[in-house]
C-alpha atoms as a PDB file:
ATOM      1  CA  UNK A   1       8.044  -6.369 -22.255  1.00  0.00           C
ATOM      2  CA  UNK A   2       6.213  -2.967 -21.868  1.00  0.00           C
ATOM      3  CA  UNK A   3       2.379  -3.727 -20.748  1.00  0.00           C
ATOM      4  CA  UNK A   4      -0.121  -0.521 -20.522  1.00  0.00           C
ATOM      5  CA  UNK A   5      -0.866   0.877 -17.110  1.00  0.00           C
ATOM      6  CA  UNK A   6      -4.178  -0.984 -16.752  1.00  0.00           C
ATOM      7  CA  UNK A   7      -3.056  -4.080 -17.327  1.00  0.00           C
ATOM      8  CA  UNK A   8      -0.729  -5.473 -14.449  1.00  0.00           C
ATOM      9  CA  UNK A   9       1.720  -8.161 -15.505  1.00  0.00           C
ATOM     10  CA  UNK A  10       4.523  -9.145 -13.670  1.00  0.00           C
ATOM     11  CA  UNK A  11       6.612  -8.683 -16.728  1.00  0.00           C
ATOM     12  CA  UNK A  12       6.280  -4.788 -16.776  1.00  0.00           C
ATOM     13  CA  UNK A  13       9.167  -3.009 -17.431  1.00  0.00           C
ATOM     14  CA  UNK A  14       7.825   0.502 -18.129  1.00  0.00           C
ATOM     15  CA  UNK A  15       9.610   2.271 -15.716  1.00  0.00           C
ATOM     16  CA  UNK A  16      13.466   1.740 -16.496  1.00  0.00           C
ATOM     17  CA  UNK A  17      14.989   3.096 -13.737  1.00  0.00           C
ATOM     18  CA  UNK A  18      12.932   0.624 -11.853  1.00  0.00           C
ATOM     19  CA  UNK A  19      13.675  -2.096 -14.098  1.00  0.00           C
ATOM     20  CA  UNK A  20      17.293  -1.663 -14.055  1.00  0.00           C
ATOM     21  CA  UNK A  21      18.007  -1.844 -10.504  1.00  0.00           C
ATOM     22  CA  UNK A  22      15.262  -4.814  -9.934  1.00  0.00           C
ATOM     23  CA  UNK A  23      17.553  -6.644 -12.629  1.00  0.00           C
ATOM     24  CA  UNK A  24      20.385  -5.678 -10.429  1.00  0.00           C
ATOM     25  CA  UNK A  25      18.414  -7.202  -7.329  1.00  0.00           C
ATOM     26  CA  UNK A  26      17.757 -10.250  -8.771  1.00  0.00           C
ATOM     27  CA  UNK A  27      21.559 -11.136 -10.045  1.00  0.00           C
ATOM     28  CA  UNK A  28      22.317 -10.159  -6.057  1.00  0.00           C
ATOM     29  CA  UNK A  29      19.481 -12.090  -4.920  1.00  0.00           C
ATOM     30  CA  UNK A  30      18.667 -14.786  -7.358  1.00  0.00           C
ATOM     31  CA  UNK A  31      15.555 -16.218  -4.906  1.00  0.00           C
ATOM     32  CA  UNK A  32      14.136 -12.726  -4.751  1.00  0.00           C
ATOM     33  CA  UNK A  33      10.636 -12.635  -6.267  1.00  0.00           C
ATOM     34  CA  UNK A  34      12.478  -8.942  -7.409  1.00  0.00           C
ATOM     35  CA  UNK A  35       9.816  -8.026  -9.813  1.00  0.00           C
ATOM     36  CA  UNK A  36       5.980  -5.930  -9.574  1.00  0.00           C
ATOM     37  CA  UNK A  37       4.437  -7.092  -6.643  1.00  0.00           C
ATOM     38  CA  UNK A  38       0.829  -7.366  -7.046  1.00  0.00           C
ATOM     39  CA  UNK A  39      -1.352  -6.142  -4.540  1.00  0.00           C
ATOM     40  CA  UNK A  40      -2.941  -8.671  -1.820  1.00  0.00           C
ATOM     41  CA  UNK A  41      -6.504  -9.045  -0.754  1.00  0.00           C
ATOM     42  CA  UNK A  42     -10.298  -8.302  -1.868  1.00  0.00           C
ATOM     43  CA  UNK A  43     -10.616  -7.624  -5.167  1.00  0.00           C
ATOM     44  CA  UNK A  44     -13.614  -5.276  -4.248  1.00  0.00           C
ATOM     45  CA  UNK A  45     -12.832  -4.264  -0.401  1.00  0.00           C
ATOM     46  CA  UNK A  46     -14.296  -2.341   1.953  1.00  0.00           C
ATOM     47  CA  UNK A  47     -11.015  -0.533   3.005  1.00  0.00           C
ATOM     48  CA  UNK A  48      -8.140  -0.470   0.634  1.00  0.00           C
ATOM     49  CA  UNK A  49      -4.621   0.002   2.272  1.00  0.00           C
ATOM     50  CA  UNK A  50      -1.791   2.461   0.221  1.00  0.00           C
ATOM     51  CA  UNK A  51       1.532   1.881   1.087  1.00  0.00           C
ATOM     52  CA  UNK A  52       4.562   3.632  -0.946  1.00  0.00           C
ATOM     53  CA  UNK A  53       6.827   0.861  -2.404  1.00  0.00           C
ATOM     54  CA  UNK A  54       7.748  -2.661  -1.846  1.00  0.00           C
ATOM     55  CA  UNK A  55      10.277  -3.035   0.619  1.00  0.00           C
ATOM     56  CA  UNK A  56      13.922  -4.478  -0.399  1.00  0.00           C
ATOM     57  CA  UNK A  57      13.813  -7.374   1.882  1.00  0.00           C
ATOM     58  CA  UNK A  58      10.262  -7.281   2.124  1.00  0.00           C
ATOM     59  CA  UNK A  59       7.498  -7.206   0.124  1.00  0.00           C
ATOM     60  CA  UNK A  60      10.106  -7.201  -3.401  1.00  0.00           C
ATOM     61  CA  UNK A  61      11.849 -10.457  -2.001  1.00  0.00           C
ATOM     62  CA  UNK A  62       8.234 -12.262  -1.179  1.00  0.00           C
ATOM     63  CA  UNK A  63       6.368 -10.545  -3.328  1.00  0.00           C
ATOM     64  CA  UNK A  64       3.614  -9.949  -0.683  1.00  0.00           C
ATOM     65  CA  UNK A  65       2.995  -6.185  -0.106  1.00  0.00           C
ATOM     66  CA  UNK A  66       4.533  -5.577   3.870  1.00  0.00           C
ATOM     67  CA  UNK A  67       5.239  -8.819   4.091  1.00  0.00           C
ATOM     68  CA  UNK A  68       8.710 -10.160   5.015  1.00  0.00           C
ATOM     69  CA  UNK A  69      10.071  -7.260   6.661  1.00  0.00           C
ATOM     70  CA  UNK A  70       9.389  -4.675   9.949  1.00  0.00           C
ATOM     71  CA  UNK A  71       6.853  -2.540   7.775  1.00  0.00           C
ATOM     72  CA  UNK A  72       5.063  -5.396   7.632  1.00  0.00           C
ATOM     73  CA  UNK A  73       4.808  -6.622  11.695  1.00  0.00           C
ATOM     74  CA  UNK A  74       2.020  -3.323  12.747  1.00  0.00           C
ATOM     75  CA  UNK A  75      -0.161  -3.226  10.275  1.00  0.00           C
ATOM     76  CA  UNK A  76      -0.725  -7.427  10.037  1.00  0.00           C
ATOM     77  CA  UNK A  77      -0.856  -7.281  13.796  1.00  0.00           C
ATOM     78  CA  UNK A  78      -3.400  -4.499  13.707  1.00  0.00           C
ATOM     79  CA  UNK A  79      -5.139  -5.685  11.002  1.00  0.00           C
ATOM     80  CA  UNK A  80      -5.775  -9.063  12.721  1.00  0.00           C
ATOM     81  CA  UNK A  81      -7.013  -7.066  15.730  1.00  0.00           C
ATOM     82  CA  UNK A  82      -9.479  -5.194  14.378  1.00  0.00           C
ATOM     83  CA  UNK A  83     -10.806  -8.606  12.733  1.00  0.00           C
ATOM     84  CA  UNK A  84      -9.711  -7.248   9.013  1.00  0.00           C
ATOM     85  CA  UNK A  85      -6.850 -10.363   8.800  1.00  0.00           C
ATOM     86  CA  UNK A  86      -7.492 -14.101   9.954  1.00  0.00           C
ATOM     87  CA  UNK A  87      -3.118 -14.363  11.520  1.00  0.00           C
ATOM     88  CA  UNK A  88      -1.574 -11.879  13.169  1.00  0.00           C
ATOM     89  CA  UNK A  89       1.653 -11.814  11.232  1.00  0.00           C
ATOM     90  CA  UNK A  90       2.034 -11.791   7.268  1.00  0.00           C
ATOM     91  CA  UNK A  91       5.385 -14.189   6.730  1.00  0.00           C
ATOM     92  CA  UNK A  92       5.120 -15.467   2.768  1.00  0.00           C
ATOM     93  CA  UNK A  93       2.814 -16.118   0.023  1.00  0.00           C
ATOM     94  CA  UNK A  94       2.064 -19.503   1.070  1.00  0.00           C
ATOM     95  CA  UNK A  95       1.727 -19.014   4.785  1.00  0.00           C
ATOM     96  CA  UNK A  96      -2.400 -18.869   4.520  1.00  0.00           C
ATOM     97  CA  UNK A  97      -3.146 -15.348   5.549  1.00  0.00           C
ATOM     98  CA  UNK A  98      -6.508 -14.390   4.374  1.00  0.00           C
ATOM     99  CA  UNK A  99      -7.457 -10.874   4.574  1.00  0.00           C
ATOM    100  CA  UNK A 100     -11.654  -9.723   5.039  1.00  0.00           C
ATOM    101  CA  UNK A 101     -12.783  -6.664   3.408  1.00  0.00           C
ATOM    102  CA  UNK A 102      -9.415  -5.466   2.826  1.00  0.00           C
ATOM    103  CA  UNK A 103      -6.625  -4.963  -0.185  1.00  0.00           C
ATOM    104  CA  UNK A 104      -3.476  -4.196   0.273  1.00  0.00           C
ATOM    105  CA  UNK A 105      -1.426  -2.268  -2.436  1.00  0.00           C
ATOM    106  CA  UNK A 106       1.260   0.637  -2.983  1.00  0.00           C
ATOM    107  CA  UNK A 107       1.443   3.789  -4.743  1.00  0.00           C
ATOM    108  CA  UNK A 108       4.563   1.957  -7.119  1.00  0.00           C
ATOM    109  CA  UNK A 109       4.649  -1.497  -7.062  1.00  0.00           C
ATOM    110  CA  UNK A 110       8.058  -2.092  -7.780  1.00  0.00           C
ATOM    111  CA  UNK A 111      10.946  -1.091  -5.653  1.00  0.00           C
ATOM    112  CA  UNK A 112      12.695   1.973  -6.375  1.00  0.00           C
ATOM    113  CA  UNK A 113      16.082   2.611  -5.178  1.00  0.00           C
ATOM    114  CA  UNK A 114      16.888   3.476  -1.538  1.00  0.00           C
ATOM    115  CA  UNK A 115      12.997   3.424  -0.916  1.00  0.00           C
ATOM    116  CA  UNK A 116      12.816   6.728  -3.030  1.00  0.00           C
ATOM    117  CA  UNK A 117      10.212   6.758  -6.410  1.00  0.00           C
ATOM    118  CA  UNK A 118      11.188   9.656  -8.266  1.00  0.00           C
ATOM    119  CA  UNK A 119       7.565  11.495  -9.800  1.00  0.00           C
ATOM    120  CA  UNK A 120       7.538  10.257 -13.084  1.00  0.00           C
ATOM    121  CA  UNK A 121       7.597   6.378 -11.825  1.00  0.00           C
ATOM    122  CA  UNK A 122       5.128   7.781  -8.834  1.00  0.00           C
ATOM    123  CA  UNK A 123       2.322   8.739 -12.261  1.00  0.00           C
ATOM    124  CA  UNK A 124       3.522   6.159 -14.470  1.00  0.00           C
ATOM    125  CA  UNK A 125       2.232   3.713 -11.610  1.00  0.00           C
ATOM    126  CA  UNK A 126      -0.415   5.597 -10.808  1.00  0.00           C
ATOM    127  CA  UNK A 127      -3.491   3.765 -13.245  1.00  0.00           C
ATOM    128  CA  UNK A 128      -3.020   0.384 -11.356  1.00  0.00           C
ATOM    129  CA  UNK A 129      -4.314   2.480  -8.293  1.00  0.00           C
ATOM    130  CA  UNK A 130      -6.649   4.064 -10.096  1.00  0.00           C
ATOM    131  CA  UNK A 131      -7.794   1.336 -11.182  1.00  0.00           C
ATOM    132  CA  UNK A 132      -8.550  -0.429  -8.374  1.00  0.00           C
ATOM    133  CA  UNK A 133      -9.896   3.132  -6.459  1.00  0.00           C
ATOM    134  CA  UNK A 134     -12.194   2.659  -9.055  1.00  0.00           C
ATOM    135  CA  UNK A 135     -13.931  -1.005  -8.225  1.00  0.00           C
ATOM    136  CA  UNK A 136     -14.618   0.751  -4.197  1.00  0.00           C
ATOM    137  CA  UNK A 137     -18.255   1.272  -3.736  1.00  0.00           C
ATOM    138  CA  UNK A 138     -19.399   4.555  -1.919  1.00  0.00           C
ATOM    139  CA  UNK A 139     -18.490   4.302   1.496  1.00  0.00           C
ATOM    140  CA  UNK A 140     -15.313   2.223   1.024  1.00  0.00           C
ATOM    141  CA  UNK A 141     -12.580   3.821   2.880  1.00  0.00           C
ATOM    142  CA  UNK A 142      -8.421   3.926   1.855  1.00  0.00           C
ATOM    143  CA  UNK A 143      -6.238   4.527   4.222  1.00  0.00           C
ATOM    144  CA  UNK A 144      -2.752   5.792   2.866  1.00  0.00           C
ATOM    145  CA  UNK A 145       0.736   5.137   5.068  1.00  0.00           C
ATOM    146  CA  UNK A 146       2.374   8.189   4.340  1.00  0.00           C
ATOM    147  CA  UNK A 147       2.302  11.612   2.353  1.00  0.00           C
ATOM    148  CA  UNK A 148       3.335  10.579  -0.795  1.00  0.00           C
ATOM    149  CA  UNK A 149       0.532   7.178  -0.554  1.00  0.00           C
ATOM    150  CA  UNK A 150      -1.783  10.084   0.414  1.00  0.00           C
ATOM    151  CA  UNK A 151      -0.865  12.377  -2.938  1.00  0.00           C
ATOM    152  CA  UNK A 152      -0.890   8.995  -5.191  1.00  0.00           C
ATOM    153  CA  UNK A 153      -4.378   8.817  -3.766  1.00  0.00           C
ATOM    154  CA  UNK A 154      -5.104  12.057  -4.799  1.00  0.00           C
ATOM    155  CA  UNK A 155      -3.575  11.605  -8.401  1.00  0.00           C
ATOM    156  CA  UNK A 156      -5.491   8.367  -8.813  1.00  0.00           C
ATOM    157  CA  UNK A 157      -8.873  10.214  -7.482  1.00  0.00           C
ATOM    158  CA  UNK A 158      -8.564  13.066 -10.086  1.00  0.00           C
ATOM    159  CA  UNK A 159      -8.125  15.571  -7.326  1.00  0.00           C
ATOM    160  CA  UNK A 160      -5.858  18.832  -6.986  1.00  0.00           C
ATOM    161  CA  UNK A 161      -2.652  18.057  -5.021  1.00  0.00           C
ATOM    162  CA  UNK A 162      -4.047  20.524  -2.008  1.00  0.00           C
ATOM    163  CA  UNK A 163      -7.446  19.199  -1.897  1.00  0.00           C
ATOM    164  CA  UNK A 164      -6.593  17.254   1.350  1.00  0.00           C
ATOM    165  CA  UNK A 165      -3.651  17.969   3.470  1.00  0.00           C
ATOM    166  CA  UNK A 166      -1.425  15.028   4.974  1.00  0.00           C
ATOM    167  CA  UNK A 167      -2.164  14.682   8.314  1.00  0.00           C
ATOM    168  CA  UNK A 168      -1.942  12.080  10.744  1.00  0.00           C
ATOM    169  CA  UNK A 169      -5.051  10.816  12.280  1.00  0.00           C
ATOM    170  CA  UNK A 170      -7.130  13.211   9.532  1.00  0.00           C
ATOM    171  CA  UNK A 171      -9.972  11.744   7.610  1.00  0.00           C
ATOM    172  CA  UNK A 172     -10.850  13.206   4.258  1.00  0.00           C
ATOM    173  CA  UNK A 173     -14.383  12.938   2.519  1.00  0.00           C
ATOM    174  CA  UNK A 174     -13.365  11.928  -0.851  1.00  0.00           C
ATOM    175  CA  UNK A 175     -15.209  11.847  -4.058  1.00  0.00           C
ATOM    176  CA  UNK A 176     -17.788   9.329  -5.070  1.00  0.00           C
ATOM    177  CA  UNK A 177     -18.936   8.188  -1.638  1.00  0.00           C
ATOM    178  CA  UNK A 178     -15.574   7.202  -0.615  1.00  0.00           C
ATOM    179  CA  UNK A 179     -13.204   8.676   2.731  1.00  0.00           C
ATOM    180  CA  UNK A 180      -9.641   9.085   3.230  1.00  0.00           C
ATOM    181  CA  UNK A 181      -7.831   8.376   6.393  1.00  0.00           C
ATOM    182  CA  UNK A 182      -4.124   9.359   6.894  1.00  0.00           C
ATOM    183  CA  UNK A 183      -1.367   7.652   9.120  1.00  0.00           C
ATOM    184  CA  UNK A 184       2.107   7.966   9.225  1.00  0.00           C
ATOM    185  CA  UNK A 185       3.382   4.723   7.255  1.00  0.00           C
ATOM    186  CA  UNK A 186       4.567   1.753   9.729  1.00  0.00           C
ATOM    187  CA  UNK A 187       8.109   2.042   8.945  1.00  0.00           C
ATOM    188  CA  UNK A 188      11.125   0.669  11.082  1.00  0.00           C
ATOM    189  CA  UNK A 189      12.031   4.267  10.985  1.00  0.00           C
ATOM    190  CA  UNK A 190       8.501   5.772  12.217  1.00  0.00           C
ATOM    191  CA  UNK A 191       8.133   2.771  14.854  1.00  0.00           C
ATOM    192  CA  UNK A 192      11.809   2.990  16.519  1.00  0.00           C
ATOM    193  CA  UNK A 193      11.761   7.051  16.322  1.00  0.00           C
ATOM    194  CA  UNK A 194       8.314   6.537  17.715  1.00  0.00           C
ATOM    195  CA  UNK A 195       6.921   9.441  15.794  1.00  0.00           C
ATOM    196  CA  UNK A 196       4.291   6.609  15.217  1.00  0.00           C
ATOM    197  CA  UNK A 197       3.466   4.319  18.102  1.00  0.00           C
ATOM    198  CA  UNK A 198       0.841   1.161  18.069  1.00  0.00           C
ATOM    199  CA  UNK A 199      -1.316   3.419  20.079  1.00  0.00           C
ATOM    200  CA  UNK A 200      -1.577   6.163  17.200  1.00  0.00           C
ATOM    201  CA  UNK A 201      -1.735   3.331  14.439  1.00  0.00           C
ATOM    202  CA  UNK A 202      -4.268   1.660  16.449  1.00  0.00           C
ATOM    203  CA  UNK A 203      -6.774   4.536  16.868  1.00  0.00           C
ATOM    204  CA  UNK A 204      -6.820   5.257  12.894  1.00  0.00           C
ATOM    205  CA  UNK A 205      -7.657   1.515  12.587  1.00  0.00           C
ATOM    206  CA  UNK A 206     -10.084   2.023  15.595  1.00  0.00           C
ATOM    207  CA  UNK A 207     -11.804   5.241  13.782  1.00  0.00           C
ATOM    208  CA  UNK A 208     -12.234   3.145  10.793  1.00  0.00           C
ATOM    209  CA  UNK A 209     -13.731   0.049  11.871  1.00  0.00           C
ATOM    210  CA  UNK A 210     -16.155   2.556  13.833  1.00  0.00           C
ATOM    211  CA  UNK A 211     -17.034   3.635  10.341  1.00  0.00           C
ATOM    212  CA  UNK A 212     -17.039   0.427   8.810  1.00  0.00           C
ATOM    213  CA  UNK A 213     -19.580  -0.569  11.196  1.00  0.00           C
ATOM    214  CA  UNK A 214     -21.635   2.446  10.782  1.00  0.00           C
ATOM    215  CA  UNK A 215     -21.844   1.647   7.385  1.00  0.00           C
END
């Protein structure tokens, strides 16, 4: 089943690179939810979260974005610090985790292989995020984990590619009332390396609950 971009199903298939390797997923891992994942949270927030892709043993086998693996453990933990999340950890769809003023999504919503969208799957995606972009109010603020969250963001916001440069810590005035904050995403790989520490991820969230509040 092919759905158009706007409407999210479960049953898309209209990326079939994607398709074919989250078929292959699910004969590996039968009890994998191994299909889109939707995103999680307000429907209309006040801060909408871009991630890149659902995680293998994450997000694509709960079907929770960052939930289920170590992407997952900073940004719940943050979240529930800065009051945005009512646990500090996000373990499964069922666990009762309710998030406040805040959605939760990726640039592709299904997972690609070794973690990698190629471009065409990155702007074949690209409507469900513009959709919701679209239901913020002025002065709603997306943060995107990572450079290509940040150009998705861009794509979905009808802006040139170079209209904001990816930079950690940066925060963007976007069109339509609406800002853009930057962090490097909260992957095992960015955490261990350290090239992103709680401290940094904590001062984004810091700078935009300052804003919030403002607001």
């Amino acid at each position: 089943m092919i759905v158009t971009p706007h409407e999210f199903s479960l049953a898309c298939r209209a990326c079939p690179r994607l398709s074919d390797f989250l078929e292959a997923v699910r004969s590996e891992h039968p009890d994998y939810h191994a299909r889109p994942v939707a995103p999680f949270g307000d429907a209309v927030p006040r801060l909408l979260i871009v991630g890149l892709a659902p995680g293998k043993h994450g997000a694509n086998r709960t079907g929770r974005p960052f939930t289920g693996d170590h992407a997952g453990i900073l940004l719940y933990e943050t979240l529930h610090e800065f009051g945005f999340a009512s646990a500090p950890a996000s373990r499964s769809v069922d666990d009762g985790l309710t998030l406040k003023g805040v959605r939760v999504t990726n640039a592709v919503k299904c997972l690609p292989p070794e973690n990698k969208p190629d471009r065409a799957e990155i702007r074949q995606c690209n409507p469900f995020l513009r959709q919701e972009l679209e239901a913020l109010t002025p002065g709603a603020v997306m943060l995107a984990l990572g450079q290509i969250a940040h150009q998705a963001v861009l794509l979905a916001l009808g802006a040139k590619p170079g209209s904001f440069r990816f930079v950690h810590g940066a925060r963007h005035a976007a069109p339509r009332g609406l800002v853009l904050y930057d962090s490097y995403h909260c992957s095992r790989y960015n955490t261990q390396t350290r090239r992103l520490t709680p401290e940094m991820f904590k001062a984004v969230f810091a700078a935009i609950a300052s804003e919030l509040r403002g607001r």
